[in-house]
Protein backbone atom coordinates (compact mmCIF):
# COMPACT_ATOMS: atom_id res chain seq x y z
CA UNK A 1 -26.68 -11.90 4.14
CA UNK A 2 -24.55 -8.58 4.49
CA UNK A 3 -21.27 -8.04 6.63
CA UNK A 4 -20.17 -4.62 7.38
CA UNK A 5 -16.73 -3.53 8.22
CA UNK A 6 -15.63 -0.13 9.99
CA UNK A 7 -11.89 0.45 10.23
CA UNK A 8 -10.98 4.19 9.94
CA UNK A 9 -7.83 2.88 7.74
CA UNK A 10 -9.66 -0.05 6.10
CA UNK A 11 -9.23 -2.48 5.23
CA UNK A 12 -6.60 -2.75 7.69
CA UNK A 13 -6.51 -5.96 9.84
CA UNK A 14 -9.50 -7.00 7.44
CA UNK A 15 -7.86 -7.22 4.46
CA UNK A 16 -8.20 -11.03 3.94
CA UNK A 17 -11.84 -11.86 5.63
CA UNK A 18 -13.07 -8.73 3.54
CA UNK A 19 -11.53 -10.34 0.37
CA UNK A 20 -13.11 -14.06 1.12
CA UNK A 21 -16.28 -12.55 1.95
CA UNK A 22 -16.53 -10.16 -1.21
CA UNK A 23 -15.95 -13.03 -2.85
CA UNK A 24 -18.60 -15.83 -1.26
CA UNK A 25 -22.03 -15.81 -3.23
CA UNK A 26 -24.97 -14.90 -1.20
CA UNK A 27 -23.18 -11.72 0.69
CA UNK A 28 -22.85 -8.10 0.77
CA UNK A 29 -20.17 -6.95 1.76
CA UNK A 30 -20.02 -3.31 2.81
CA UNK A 31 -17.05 -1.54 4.52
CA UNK A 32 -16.54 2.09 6.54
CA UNK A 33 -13.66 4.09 7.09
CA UNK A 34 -12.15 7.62 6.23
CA UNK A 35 -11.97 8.78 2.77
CA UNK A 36 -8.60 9.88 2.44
CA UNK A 37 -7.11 6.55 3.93
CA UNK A 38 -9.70 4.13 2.06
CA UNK A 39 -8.54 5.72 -1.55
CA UNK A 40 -4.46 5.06 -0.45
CA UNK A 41 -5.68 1.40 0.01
CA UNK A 42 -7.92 0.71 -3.05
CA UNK A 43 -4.94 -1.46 -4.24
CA UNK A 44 -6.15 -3.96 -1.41
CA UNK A 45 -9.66 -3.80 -1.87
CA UNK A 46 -11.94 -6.20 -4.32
CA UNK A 47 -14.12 -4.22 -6.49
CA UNK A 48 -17.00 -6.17 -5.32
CA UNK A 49 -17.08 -4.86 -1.94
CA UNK A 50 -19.23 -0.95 -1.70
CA UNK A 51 -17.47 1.33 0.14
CA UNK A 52 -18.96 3.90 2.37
CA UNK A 53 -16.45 6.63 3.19
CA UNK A 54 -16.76 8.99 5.34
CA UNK A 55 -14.93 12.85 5.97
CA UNK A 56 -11.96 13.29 7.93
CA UNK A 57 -14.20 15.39 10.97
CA UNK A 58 -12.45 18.66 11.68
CA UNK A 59 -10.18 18.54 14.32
CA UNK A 60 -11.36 19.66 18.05
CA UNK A 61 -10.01 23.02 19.15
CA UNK A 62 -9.33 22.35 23.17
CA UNK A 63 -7.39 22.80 25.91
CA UNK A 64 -8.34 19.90 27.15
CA UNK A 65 -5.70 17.69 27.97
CA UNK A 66 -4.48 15.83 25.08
CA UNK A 67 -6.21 12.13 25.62
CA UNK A 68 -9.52 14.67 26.34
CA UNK A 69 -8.52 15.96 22.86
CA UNK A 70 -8.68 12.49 21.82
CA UNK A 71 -11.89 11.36 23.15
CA UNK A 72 -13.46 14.14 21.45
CA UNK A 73 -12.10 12.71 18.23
CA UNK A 74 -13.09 9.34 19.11
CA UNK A 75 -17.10 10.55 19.13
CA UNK A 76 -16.91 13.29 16.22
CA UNK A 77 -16.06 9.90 14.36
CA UNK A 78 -18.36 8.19 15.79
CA UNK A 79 -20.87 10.71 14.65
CA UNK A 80 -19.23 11.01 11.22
CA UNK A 81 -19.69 7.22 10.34
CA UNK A 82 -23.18 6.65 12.31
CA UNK A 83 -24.24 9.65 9.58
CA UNK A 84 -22.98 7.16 6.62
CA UNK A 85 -25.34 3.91 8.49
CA UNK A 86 -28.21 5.86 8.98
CA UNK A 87 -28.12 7.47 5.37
CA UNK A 88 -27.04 3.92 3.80
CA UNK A 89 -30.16 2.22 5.65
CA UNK A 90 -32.35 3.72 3.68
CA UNK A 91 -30.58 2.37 0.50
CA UNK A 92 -31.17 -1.34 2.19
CA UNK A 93 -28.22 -1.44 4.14
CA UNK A 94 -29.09 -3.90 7.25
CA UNK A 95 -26.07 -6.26 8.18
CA UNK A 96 -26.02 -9.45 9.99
CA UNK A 97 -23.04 -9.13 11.47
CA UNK A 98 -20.86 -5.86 11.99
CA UNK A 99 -16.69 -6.32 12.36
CA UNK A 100 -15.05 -3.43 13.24
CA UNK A 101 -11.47 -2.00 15.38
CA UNK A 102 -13.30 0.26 17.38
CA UNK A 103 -9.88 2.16 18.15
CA UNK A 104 -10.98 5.46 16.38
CA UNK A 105 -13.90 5.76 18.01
CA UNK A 106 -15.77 4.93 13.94
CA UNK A 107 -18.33 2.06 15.56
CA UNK A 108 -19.37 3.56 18.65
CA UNK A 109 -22.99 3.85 17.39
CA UNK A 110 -23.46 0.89 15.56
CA UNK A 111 -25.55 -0.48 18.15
CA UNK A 112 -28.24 2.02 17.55
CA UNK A 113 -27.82 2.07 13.95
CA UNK A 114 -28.20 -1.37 13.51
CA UNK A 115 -29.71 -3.39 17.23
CA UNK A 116 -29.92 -6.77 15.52
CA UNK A 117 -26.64 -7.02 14.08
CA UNK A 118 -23.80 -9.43 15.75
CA UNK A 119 -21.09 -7.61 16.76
CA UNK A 120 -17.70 -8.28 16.24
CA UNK A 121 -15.10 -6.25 17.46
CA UNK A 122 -11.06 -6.33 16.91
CA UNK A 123 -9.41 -5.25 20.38
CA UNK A 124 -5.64 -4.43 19.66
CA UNK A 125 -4.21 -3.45 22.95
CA UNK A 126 -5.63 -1.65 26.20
CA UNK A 127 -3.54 0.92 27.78
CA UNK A 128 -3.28 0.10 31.74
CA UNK A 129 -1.84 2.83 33.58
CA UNK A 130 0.44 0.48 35.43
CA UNK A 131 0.92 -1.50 32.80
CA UNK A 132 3.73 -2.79 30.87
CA UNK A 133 4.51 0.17 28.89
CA UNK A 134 4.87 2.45 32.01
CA UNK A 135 8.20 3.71 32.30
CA UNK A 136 9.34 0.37 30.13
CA UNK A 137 12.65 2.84 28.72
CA UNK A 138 14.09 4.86 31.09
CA UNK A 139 14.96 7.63 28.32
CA UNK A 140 11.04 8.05 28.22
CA UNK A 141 10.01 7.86 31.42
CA UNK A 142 5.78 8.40 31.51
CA UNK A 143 4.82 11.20 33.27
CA UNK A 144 1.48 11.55 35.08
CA UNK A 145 -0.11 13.31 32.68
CA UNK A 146 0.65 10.46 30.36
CA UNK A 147 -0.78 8.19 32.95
CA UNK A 148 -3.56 9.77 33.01
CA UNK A 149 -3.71 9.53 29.10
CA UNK A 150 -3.56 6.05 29.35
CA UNK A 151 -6.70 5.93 31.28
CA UNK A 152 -8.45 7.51 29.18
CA UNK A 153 -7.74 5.86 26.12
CA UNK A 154 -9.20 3.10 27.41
CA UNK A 155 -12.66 4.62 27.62
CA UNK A 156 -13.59 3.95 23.88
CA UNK A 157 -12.22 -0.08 24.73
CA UNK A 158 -14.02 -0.08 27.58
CA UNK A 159 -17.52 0.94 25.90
CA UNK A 160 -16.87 -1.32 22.98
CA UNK A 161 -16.28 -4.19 25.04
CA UNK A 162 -19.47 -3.75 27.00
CA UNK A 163 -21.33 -3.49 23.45
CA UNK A 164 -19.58 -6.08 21.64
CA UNK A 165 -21.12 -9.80 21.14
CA UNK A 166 -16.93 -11.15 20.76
CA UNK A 167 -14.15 -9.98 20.11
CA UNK A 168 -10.66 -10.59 18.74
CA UNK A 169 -7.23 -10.21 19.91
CA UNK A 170 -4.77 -11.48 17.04
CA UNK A 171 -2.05 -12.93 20.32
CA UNK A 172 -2.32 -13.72 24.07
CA UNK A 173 -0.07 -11.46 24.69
CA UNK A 174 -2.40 -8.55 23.62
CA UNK A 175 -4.98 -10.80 25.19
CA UNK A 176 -3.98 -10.52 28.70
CA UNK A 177 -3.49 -6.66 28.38
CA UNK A 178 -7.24 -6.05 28.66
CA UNK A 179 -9.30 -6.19 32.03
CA UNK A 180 -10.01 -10.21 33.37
CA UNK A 181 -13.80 -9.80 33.27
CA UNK A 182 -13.92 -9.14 29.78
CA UNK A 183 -11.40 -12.39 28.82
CA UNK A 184 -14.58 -14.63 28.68
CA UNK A 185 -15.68 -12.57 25.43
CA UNK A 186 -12.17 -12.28 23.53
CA UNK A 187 -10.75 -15.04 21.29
CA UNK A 188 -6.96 -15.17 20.38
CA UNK A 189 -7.16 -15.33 16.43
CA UNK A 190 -4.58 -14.19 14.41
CA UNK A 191 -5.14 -11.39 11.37
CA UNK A 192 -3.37 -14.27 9.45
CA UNK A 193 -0.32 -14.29 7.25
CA UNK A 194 -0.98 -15.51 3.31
CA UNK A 195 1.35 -18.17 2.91
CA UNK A 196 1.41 -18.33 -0.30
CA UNK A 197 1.61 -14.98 -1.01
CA UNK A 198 4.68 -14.53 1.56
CA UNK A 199 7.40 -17.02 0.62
CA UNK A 200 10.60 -17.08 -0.32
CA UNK A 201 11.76 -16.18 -3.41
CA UNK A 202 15.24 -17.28 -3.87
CA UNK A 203 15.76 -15.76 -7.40
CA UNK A 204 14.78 -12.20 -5.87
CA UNK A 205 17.10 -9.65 -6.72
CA UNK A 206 16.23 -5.38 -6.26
CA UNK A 207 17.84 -2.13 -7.29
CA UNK A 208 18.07 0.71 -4.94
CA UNK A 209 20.05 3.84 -4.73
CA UNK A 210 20.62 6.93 -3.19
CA UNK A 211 21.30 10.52 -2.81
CA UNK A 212 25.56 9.34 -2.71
CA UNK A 213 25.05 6.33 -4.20
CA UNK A 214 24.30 4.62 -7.85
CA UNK A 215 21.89 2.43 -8.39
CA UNK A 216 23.15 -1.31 -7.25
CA UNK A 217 21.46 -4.49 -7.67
CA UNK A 218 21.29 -6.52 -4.31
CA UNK A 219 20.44 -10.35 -3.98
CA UNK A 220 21.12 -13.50 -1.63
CA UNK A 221 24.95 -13.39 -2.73
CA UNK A 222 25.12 -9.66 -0.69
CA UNK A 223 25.45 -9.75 3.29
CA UNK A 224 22.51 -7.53 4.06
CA UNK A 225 20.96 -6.64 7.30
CA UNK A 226 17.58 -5.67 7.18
CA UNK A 227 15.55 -3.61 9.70
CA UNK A 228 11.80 -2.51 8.71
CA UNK A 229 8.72 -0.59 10.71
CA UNK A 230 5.79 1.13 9.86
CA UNK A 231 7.29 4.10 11.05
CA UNK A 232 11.30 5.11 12.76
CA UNK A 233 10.45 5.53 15.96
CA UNK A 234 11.65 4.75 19.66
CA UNK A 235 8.61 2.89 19.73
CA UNK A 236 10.37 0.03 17.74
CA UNK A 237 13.29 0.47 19.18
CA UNK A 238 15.09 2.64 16.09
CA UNK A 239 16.72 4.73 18.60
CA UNK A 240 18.42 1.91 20.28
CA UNK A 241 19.65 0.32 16.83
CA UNK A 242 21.20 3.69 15.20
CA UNK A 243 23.05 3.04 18.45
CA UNK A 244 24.31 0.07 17.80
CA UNK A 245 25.46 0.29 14.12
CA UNK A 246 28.34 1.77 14.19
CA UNK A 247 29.61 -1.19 15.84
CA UNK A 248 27.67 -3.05 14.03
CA UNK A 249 29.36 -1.18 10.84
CA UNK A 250 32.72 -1.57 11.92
CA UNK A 251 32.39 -5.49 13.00
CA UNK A 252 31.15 -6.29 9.14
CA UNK A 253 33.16 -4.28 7.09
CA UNK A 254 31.49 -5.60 3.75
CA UNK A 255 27.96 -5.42 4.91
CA UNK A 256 24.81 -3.55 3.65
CA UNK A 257 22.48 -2.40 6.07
CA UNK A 258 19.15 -1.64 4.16
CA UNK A 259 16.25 0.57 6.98
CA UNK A 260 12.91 0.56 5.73
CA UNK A 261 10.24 3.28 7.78
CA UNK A 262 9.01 6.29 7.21
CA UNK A 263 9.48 9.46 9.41
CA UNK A 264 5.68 9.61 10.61
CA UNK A 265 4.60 9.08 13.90
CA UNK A 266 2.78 5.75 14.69
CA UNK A 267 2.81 5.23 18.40
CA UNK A 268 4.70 7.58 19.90
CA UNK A 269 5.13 11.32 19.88
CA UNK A 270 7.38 12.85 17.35
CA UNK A 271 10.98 14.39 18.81
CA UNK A 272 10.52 17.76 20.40
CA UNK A 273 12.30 19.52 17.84
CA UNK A 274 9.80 18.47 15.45
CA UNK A 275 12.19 17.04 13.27
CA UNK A 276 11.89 13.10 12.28
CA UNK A 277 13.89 10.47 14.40
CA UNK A 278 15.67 9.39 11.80
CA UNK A 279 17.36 12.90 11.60
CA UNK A 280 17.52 13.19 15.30
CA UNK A 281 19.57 10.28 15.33
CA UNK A 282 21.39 10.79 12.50
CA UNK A 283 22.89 13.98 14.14
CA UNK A 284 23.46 11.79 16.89
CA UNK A 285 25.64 9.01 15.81
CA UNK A 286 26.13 9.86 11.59
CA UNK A 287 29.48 10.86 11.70
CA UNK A 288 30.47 7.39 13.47
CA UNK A 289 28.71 5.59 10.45
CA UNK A 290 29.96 4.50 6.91
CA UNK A 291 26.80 6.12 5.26
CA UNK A 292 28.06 4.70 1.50
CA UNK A 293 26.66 1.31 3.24
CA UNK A 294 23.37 2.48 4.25
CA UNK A 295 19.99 3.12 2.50
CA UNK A 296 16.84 4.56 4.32
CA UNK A 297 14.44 3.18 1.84
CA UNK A 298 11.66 5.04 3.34
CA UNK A 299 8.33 2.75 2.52
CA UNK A 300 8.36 0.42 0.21
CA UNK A 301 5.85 -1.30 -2.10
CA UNK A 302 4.77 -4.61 -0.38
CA UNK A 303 6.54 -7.05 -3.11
CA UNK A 304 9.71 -4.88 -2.40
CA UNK A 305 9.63 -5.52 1.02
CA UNK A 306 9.12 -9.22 0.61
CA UNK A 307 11.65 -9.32 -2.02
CA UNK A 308 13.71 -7.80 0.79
CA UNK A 309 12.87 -10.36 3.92
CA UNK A 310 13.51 -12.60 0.86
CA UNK A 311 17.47 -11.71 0.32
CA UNK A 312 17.81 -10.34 3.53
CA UNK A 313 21.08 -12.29 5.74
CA UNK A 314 19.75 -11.03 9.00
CA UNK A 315 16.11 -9.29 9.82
CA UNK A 316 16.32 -6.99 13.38
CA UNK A 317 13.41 -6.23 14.84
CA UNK A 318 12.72 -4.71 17.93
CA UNK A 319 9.86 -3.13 19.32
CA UNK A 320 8.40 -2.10 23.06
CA UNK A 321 5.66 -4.43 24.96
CA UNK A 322 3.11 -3.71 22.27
CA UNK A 323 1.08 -4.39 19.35
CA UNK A 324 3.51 -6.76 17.28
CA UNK A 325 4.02 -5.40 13.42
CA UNK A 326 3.17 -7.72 10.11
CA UNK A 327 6.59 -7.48 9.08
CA UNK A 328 8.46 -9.64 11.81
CA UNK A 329 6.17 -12.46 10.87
CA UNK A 330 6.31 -12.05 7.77
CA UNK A 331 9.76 -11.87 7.36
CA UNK A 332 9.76 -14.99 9.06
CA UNK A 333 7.56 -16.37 6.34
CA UNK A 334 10.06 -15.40 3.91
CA UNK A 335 12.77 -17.83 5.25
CA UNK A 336 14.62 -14.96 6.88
CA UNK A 337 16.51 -15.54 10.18
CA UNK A 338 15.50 -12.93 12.65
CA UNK A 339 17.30 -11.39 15.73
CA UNK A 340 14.33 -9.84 17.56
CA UNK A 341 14.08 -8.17 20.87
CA UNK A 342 13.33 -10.32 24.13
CA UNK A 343 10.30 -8.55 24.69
CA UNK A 344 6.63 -10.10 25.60
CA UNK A 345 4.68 -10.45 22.04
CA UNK A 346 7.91 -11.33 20.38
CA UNK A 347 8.69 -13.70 22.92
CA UNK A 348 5.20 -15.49 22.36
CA UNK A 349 6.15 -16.19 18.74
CA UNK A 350 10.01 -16.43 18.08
CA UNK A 351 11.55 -19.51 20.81
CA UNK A 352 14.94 -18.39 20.90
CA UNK A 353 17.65 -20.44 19.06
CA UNK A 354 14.61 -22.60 17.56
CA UNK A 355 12.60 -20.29 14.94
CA UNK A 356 15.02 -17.08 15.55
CA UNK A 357 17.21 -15.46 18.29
CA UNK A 358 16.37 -12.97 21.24
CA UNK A 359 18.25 -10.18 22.79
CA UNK A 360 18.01 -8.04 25.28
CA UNK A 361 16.25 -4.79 24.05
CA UNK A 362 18.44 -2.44 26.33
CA UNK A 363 21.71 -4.27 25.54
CA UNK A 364 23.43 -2.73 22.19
CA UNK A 365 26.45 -5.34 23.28
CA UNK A 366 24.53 -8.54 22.83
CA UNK A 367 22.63 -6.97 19.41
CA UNK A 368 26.39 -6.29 17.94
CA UNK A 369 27.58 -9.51 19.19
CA UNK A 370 24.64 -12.13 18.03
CA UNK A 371 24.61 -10.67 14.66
CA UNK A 372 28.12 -10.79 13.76
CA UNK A 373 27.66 -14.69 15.33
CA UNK A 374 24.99 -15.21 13.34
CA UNK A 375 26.96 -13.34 10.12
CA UNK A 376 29.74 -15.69 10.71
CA UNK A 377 27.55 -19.00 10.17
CA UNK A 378 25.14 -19.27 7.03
CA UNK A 379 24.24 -23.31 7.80
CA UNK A 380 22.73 -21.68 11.12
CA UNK A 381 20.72 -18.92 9.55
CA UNK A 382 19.54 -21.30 7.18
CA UNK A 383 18.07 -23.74 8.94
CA UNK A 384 16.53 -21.29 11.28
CA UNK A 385 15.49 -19.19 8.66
CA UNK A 386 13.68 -22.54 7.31
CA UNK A 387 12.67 -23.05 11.03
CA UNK A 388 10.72 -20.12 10.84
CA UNK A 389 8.64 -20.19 7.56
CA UNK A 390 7.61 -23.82 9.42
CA UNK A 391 6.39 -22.20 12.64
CA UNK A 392 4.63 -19.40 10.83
CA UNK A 393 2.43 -22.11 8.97
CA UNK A 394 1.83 -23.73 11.74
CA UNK A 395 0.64 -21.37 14.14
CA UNK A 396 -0.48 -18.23 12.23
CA UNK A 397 -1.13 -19.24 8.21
CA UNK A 398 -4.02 -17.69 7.14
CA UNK A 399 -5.80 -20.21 4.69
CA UNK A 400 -5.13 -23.29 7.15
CA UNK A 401 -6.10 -21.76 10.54
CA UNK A 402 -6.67 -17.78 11.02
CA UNK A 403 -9.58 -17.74 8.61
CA UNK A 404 -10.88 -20.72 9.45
CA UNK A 405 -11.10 -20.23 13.21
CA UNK A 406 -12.15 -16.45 12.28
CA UNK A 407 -15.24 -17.98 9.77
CA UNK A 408 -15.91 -19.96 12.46
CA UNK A 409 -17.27 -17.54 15.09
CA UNK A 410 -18.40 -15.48 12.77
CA UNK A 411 -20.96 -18.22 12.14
CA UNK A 412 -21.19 -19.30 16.16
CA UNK A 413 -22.52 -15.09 16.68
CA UNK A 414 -25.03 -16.00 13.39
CA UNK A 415 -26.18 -18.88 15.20
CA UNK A 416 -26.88 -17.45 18.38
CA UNK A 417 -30.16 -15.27 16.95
């Protein structure tokens, strides 16, 4: 039997069913995705499994408008990794089942590549043009042309979904964001958090420094506030926190507040300067902050940041109606006590005052003044924090559910012929 994953970042969401199927005898396991990203992630990827990169395709020179731009991106991709099928067919490549995020456009052509395969496809989000991202912050109100973007993004989810056997949405959330006729062929699975892997680790302790600082150890006995993305970006809500710490500061005089993120740009456009948010809002609100008694870690090595969520006394997150990051569950599964936004795919994990606390996204008051609550009382934080780990195995632990239920259609689409 052979399984074939396309991800243009692989392994991506497929890091663990890649790993368990690399490792079960009687498979091939095969995988597809751009060069230059697949050889940053050969730390997560089992020797066993033969990957089949392809070239970052050139980039289209248009004046088409900018989700036109896109499209054509989309297919040049599509092109780039139905080249790699076709030439890896003849070496006796011939899956039985095909799992792929057809956001980049990289699976588009498996269908003709490969007409017997099963295919399953990840759907992350769909973009509705009146949907819940339109004009969500009033400090970036969408504009018609961005409308208009959203539409056609969609047209890549739209084909997949038409070509797809099932498909996957990891929450309900990002479930019901994606047209009613096509719900009948989506399951809610989770990408799964490792469990075991993502604890806490009481003893943790980790040296940082900076540019105006020395190195200094930090562990458990340290109030630290923790706030970590992919990226700093308005998109999870990094504008509206610089906001709020000088308040934040200045309400906890002996606290460390430790910002992990780098200054790419995941979901939304970069500032209009050019220059990084972090800068941006730096220049904004820096000379209101005590900067001795805060590190921009940039991105950290994965252990680092669980040693982190690990130590941490308080976890924000905050992000706008979209896809929900790794790190707020997993910093959940590292006994942390999070103070998350009240927004809807938070909302369908953390139950406020139960597994973590809510706030409202646009209030900087009710951040300030939960935090410093939550500060003041460590029994609290540690019973939620406890709370949490709980509800994570519960509902999302990857050896005891995801996977299975994952494994489990996987074999349903085999069955079918």
């Amino acid at each position: 039997m052979q399984i074939l994953f396309i991800h243009q970042n692989f392994p991506g969401q497929y890091r663990n069913l890649a790993r368990h199927f690399a490792a079960l005898e009687g498979w091939q396991t095969y995988s597809i995705g751009e060069k230059p990203n697949v050889q940053r992630q050969l730390h997560y990827i089992p020797q066993n499994i033969q990957l089949l990169g392809y070239d970052t395709p050139p980039k289209v020179d248009t004046t088409a408008a900018g989700a036109g731009k896109e499209f054509s991106d989309q297919l040049n991709r599509a092109r780039q990794a139905a080249g790699v099928m076709l030439r890896q067919q003849k070496n006796g490549l011939d899956p039985d089942i095909i799992c792929a995020h057809p956001g980049w456009g990289d699976a588009l052509y498996a269908r003709e590549v490969f007409p017997r395969a099963k295919l399953l496809f990840f759907f992350e989000f769909f973009f509705d043009p009146a949907g819940p991202l339109v004009n969500f912050d009033a400090e970036f109100p969408t504009d018609f042309g961005q409308r208009l973007s959203f539409r056609n993004k969609n047209a890549i989810n739209l084909l997949s979904l038409d070509m797809a056997d099932a498909g996957i949405c990891p929450t309900h959330w990002q479930w019901q964001t994606h047209p009613k006729e096509y719900h009948h062929k989506l399951r809610i699975i989770h990408d799964g958090v490792d469990t075991e892997l993502v604890k806490p680790n009481p003893q943790a302790e980790l040296i940082f420094a900076s540019s105006s600082q020395p190195q200094r150890r930090f562990s458990k006995a340290d109030e630290i506030v923790t706030f970590s993305v992919r990226n700093l970006e308005p998109s999870r809500g990094f504008h509206r926190y610089m906001r709020a710490l000088p308040r934040l500061q200045k309400a906890r005089p002996n606290a460390w507040f430790l910002i992990v993120g780098g200054d790419e740009a995941s979901y939304v456009k970069g500032h209009a300067s050019g220059r990084p948010w972090r800068e941006v809002l730096l220049e904004e609100v820096g000379d209101q902050l005590d900067m001795s008694r805060i590190l921009f870690l940039g991105k950290v090595p994965y252990q680092t940041l669980l040693d982190l969520f690990s130590i941490s006394s308080l976890h924000i997150y905050m992000t706008i109606p979209f896809v929900l990051s790794w790190s707020m569950m997993e910093a959940m599964a590292c006994g942390a006590t999070v103070l998350s936004s009240a927004t809807g795919p938070v909302q369908e994990v953390i139950e406020d005052g139960r597994n973590g606390f809510l706030f409202d996204y646009f209030s900087e008051d009710e951040l300030v003044e939960k935090a410093c609550a939550l500060l003041d009382d460590p029994a609290l934080r540690e019973s939620i924090g406890r709370r949490a780990r709980e509800s994570i195995i519960e509902r999302y632990d990857l050896a005891s559910r995801c996977l299975p239920q994952h494994l489990a259609l996987i074999e349903e689409l085999l069955d079918r012929g």
